[in-house]
Protein backbone atom coordinates (compact mmCIF):
# COMPACT_ATOMS: atom_id res chain seq x y z
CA UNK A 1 -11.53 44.72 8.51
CA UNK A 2 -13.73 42.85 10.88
CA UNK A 3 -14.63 39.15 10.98
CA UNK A 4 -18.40 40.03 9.53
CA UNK A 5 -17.41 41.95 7.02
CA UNK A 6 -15.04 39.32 5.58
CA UNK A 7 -17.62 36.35 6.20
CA UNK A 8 -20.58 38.35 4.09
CA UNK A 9 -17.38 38.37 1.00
CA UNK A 10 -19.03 36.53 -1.75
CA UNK A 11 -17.91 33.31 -1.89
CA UNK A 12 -18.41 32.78 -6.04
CA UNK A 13 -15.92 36.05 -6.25
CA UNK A 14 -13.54 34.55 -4.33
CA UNK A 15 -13.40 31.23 -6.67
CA UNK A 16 -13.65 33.11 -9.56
CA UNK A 17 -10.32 35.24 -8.39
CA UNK A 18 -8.42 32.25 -7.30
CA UNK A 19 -9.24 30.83 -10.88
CA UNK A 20 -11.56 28.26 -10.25
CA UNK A 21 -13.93 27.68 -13.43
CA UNK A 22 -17.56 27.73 -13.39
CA UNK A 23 -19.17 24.49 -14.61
CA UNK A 24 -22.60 25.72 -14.29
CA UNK A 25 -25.70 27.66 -13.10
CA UNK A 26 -29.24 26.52 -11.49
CA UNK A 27 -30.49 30.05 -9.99
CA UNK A 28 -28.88 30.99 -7.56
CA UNK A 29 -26.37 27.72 -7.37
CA UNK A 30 -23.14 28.36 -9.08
CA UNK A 31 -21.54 24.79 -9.52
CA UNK A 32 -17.95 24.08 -9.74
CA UNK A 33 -15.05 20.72 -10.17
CA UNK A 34 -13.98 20.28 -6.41
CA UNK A 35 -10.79 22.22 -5.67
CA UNK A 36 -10.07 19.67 -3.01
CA UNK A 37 -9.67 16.63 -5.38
CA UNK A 38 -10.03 15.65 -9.11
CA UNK A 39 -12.78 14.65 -10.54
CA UNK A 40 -14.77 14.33 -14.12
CA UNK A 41 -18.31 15.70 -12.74
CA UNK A 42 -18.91 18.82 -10.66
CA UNK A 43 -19.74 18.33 -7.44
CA UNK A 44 -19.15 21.61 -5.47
CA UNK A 45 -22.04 23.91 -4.76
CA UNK A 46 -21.76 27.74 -3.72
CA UNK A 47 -25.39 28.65 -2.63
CA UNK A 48 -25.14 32.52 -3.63
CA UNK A 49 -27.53 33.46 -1.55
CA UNK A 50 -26.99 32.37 1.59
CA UNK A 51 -22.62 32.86 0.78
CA UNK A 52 -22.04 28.91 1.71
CA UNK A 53 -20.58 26.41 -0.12
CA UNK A 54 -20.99 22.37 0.30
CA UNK A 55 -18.78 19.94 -1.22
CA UNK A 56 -21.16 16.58 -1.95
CA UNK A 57 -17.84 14.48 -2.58
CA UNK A 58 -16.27 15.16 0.65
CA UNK A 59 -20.16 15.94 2.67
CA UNK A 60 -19.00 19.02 3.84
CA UNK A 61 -18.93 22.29 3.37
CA UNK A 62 -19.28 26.09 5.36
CA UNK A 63 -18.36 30.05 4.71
CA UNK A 64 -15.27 31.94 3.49
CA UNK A 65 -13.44 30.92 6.36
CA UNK A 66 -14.23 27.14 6.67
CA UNK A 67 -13.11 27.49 2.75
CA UNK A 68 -9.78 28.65 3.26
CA UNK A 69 -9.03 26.73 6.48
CA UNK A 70 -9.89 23.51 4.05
CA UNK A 71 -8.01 24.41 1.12
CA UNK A 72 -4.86 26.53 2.93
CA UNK A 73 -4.98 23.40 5.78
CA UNK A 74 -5.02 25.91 8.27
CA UNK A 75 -6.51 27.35 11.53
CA UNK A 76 -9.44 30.30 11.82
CA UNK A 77 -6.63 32.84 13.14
CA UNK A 78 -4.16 31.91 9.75
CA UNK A 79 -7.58 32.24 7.56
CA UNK A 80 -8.73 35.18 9.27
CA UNK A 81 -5.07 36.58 8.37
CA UNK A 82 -4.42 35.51 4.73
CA UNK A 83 -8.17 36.79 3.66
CA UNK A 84 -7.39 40.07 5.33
CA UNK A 85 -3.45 40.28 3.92
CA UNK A 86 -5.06 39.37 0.68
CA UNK A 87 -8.37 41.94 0.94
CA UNK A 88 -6.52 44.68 -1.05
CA UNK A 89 -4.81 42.30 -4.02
CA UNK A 90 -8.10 40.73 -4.30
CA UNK A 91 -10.38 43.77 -4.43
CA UNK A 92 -13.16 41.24 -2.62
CA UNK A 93 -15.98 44.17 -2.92
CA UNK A 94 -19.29 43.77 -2.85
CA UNK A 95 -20.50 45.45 -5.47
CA UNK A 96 -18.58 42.21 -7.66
CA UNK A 97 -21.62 40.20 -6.30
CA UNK A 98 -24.47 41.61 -8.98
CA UNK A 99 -21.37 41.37 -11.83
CA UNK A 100 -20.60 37.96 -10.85
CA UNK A 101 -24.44 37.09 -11.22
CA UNK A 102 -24.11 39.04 -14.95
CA UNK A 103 -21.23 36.92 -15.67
CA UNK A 104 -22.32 33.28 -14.82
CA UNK A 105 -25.42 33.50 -17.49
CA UNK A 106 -23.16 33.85 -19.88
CA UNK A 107 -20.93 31.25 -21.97
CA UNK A 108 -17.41 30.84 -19.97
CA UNK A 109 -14.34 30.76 -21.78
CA UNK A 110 -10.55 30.78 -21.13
CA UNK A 111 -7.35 31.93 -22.93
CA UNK A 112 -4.05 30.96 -22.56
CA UNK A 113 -1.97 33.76 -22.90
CA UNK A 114 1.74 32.23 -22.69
CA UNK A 115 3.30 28.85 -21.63
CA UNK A 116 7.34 29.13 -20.71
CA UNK A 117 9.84 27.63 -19.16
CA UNK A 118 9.51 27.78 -15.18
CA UNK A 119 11.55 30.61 -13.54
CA UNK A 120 8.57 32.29 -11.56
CA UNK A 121 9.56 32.57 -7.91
CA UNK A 122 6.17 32.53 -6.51
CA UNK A 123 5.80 28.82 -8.36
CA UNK A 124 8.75 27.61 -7.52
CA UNK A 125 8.65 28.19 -3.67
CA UNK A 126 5.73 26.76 -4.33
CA UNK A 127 7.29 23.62 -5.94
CA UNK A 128 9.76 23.75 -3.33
CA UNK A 129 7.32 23.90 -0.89
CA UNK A 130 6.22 20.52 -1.63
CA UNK A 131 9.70 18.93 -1.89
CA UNK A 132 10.22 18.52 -5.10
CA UNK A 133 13.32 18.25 -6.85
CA UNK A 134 13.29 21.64 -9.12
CA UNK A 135 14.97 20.40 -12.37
CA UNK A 136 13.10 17.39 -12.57
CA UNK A 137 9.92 20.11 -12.29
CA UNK A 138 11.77 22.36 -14.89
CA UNK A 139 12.00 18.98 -17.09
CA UNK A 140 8.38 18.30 -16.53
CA UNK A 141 6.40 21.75 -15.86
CA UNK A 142 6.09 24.83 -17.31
CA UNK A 143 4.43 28.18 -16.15
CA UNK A 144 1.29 29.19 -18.24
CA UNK A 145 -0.19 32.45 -18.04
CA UNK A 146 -3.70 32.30 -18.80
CA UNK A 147 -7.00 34.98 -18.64
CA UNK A 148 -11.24 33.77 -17.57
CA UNK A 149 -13.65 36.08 -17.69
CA UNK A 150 -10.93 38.88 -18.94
CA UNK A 151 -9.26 38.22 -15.77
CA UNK A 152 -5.72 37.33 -15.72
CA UNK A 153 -3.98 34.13 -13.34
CA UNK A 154 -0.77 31.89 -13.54
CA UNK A 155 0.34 28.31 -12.42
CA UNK A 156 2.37 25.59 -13.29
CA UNK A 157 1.78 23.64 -16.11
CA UNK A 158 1.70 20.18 -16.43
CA UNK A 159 0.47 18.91 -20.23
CA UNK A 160 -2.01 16.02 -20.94
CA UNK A 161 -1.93 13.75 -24.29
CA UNK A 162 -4.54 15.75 -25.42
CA UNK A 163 -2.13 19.21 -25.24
CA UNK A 164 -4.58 20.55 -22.42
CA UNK A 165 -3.12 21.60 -19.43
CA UNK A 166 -3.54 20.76 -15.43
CA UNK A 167 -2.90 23.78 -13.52
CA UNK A 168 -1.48 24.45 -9.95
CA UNK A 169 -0.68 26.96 -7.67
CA UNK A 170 -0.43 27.47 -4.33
CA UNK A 171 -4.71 27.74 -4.31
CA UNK A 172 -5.78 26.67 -7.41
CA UNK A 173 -5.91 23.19 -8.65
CA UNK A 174 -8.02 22.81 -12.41
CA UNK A 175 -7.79 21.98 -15.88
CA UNK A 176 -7.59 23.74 -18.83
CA UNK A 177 -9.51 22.21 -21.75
CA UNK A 178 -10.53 18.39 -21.58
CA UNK A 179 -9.20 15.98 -18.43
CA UNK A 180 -7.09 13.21 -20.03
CA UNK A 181 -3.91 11.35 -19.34
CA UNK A 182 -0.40 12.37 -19.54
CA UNK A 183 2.14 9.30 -21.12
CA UNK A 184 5.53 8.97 -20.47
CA UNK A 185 7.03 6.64 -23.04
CA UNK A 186 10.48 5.48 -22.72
CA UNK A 187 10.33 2.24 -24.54
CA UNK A 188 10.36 0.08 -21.51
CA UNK A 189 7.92 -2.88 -21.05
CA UNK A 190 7.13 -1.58 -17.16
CA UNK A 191 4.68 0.87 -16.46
CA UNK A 192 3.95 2.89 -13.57
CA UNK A 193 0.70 4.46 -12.65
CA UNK A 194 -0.01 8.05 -10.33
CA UNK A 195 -2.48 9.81 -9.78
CA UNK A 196 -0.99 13.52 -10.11
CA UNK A 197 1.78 14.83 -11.34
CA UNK A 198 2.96 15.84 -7.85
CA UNK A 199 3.20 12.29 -7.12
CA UNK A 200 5.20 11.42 -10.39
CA UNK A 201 7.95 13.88 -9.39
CA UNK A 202 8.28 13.03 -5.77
CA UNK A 203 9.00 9.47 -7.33
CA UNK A 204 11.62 11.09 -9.35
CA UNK A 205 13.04 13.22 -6.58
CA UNK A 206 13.07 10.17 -4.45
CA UNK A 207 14.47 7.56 -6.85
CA UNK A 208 15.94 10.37 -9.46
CA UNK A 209 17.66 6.93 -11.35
CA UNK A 210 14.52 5.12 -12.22
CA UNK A 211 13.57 8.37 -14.56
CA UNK A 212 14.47 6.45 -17.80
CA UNK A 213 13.87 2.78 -16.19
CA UNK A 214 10.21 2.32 -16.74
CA UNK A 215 7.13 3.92 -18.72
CA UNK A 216 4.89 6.31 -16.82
CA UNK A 217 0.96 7.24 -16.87
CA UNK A 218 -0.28 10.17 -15.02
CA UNK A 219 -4.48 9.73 -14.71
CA UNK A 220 -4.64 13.01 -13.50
CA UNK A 221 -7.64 11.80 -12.65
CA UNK A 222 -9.06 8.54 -11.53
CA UNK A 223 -11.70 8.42 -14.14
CA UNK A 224 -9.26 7.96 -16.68
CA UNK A 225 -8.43 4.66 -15.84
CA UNK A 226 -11.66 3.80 -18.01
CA UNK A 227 -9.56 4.66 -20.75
CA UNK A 228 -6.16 2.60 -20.60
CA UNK A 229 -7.38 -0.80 -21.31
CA UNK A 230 -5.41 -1.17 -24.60
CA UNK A 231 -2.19 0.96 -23.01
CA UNK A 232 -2.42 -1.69 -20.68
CA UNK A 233 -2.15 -4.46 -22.97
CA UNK A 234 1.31 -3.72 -24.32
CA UNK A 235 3.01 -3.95 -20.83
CA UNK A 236 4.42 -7.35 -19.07
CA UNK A 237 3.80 -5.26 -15.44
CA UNK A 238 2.07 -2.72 -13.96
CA UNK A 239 3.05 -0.70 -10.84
CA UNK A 240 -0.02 1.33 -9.34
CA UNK A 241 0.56 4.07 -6.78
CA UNK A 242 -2.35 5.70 -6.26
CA UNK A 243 -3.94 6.95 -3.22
CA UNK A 244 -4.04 5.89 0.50
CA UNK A 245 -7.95 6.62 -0.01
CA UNK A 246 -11.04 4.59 -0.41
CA UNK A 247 -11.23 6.05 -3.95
CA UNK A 248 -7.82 4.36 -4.66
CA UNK A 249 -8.38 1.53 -2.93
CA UNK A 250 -11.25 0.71 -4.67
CA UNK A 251 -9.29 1.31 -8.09
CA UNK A 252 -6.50 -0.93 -7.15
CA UNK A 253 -8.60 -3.88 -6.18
CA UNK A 254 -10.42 -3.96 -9.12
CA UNK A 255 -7.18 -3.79 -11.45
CA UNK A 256 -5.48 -6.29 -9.52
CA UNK A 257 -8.06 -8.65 -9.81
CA UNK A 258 -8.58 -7.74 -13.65
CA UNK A 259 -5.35 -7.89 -14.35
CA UNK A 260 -4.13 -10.26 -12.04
CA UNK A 261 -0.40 -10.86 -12.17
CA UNK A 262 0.45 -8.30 -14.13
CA UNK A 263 -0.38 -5.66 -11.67
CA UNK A 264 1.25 -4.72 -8.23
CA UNK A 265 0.27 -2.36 -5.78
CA UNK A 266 3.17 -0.53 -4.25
CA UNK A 267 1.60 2.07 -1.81
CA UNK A 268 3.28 -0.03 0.82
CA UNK A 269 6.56 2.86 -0.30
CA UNK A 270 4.09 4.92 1.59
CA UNK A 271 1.51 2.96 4.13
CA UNK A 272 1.26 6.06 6.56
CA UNK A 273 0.90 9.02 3.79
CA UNK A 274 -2.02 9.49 1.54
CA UNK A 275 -0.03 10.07 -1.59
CA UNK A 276 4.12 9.85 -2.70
CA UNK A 277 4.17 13.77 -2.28
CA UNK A 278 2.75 13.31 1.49
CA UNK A 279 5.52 10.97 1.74
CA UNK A 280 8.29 12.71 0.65
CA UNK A 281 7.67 16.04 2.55
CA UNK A 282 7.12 14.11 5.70
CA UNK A 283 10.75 11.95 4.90
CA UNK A 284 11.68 15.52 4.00
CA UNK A 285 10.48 16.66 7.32
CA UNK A 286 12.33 14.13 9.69
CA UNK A 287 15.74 15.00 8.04
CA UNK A 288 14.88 18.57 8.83
């Protein structure tokens, strides 16, 4: 299949076979959550008919390729391979353009299907491919099997207080149901703070022994912290380790100088990585 072919592939099918949710409609703008980050308001824009798509979050944006090169990390030669390996499985056609158009005037829904223990290969090279230590993920995770717009998908599972889930794979990062935050109560009086669950299990794979040691939040996403005030309250101290990004600068600064000495910022674990998981596969890497 030539490049031409694959670059007139409508972007909105390709989202909505990778598993990323509609959020909603303005003509021909089909808006989604950002699969590069989280966040509470959608702010990712696939023009339908001109087949681009602009992120306002990050100020970018481009075609099929400059989509998968983003969210794969990879070159034009690697995206140019995986869309045509992937052509067939897909069944990127056309023709799905004027269905897709049907489909996004209606109400979207989802089903879960099934939630089990992990033991799917695909998601646990996956896991593996991003360090982490596999029991703690078997501890923590679980596969769910789940169907949008009668279409079936899988991913790990990782559960929020509010029994929803946050779902990953090795392209897909969304939420089932309503964003909250995940709690880890162990009866300790110290609490630590990630962003993603990625991050919480790289701390466990890196310092397995502090598992039990201290209380855990997972925001899941950084709006949450709007929410934690009186969680807060109940702890003598407060580890954050959030981004290396403006985002969670910004976060940190403010908490520290709300909560003054009750909160520490502990990103120095990981001053040249933009989150724990960054740091472990790269302390991964150099023992390679």
């Amino acid at each position: 299949m030539d490049i031409q072919t694959i670059k007139k592939t409508s972007i909105v099918t390709l989202m909505n076979k990778l598993g990323f949710c509609i959020i909603r409609t303005n003509n021909s703008d089909v808006w989604y959550k950002s699969p590069f980050r989280n966040e509470k308001t959608a702010s990712f824009k696939v023009d339908m008919n001109k087949n681009i798509w602009f992120d306002f979050g990050l100020g970018c944006g481009g075609n099929i390729f400059d989509f998968i090169m983003r969210i794969k990390e990879c070159s034009f030669t690697e995206a140019l391979q995986f869309l045509r390996s992937e052509f067939d499985s897909f069944s990127f056609h056309q023709s799905e353009q004027n269905s897709v158009s049907r489909q996004i005037n209606n109400s979207k829904t989802y089903s879960i299907t099934k939630v089990q223990p992990l033991q799917n290969t695909i998601l646990i090279d996956y896991l593996k491919s991003r360090c982490l230590n596999i029991s703690f993920c078997e501890k923590y995770l679980c596969e769910v099997y789940y169907q949008i717009n009668d279409k079936k998908y899988f991913g790990v599972g990782f559960k929020n207080d509010l029994e929803t889930w946050e779902i990953r794979n090795k392209y897909v990062k969304m939420c089932l149901g309503k964003k909250w935050f995940s709690h880890i109560k162990n009866q300790t009086d110290h609490l630590i703070v990630f962003e993603s669950w990625s991050d919480f299990i790289s701390w466990l794979t890196l310092y397995p022994e502090m598992e039990k040691s201290h209380d855990y939040i997972i925001l899941n996403s950084l709006a949450m912290l709007t929410k934690l005030d009186a969680i807060f309250e109940s702890y003598s101290e407060i580890m954050f380790a959030l981004d290396n990004d403006e985002a969670g600068s910004k976060a940190t600064k403010f908490y520290i100088e709300k909560w003054q000495n009750s909160l520490i910022d502990i990103r120095f674990i990981y001053p040249n990585s933009k989150d724990l998981n960054e740091h472990l596969i790269s302390q991964r890497n150099l023992k390679v």
